[in-house]
Protein backbone atom coordinates (compact mmCIF):
# COMPACT_ATOMS: atom_id res chain seq x y z
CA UNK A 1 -18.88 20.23 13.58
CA UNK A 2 -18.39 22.55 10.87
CA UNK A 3 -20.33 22.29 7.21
CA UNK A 4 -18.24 23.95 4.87
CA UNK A 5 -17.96 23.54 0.50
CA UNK A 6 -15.12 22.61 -0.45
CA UNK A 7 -13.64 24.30 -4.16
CA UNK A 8 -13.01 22.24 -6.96
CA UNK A 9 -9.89 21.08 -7.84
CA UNK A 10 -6.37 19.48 -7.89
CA UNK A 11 -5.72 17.56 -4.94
CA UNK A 12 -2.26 15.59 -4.68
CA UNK A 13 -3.33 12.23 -2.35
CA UNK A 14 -1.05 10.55 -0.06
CA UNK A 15 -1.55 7.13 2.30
CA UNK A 16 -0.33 7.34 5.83
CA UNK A 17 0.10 3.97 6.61
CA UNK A 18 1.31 3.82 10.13
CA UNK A 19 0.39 5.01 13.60
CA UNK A 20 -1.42 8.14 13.84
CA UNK A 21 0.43 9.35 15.98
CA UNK A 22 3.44 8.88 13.54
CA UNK A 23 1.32 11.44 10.84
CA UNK A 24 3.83 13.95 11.51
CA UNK A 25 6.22 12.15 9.77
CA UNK A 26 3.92 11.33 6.84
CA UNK A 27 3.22 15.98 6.69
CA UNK A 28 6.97 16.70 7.04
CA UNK A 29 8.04 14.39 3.97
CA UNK A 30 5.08 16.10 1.82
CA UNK A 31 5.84 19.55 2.52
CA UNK A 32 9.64 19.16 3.37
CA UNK A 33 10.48 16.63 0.05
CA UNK A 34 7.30 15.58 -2.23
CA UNK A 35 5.88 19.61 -2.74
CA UNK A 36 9.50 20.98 -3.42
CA UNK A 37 10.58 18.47 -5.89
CA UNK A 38 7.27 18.21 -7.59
CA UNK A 39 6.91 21.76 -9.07
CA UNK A 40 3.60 22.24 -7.81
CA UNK A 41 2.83 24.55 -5.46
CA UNK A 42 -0.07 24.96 -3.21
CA UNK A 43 -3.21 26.18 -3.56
CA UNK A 44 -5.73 28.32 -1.44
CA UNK A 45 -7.83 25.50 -0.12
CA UNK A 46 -8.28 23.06 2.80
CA UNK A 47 -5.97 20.35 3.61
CA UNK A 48 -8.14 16.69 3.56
CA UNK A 49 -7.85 14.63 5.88
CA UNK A 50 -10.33 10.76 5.17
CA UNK A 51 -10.64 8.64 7.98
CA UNK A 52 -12.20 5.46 6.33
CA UNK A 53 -12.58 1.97 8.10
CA UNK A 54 -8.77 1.31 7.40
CA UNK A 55 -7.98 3.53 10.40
CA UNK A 56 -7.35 1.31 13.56
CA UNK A 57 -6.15 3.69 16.65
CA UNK A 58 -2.46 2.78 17.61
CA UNK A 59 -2.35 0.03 15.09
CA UNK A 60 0.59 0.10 12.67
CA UNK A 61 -1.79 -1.23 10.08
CA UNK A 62 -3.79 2.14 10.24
CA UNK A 63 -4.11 3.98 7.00
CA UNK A 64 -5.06 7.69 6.97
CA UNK A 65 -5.41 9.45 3.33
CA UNK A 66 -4.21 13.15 3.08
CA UNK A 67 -5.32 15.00 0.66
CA UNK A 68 -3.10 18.28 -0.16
CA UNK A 69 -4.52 21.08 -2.37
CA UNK A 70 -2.08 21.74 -5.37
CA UNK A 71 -1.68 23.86 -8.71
């Protein structure tokens, strides 16, 4: 485990509801459709990923929340 502070700042948040194994799918319409329509861009920062108690390995009622820094 790493401890590490995260910067302030904008974070666009999306719901991967689906498999986690399917989370590819869930990354290439962010970076490949959402980020180059939006006119944001990204930011030097981490990439979030929350695993609450929604996620349910292998269940396609698991939800995974990305967090992707923006500016």
């Amino acid at each position: 485990m790493t401890v590490m502070t995260i910067p302030s700042g904008t974070y666009a948040m999306f719901a991967h509801k689906c498999q986690v194994e399917k989370i590819g799918l869930t990354m290439k319409y962010i970076y490949g459709s959402w980020l180059p329509k939006s006119g944001m861009r990204l930011r030097d920062a981490p990439e979030l990923e929350i695993y609450d108690q929604r996620f349910r390995p292998g269940s396609e009622d698991s939800e995974v929340d990305i967090y992707i820094p923006v500016a």
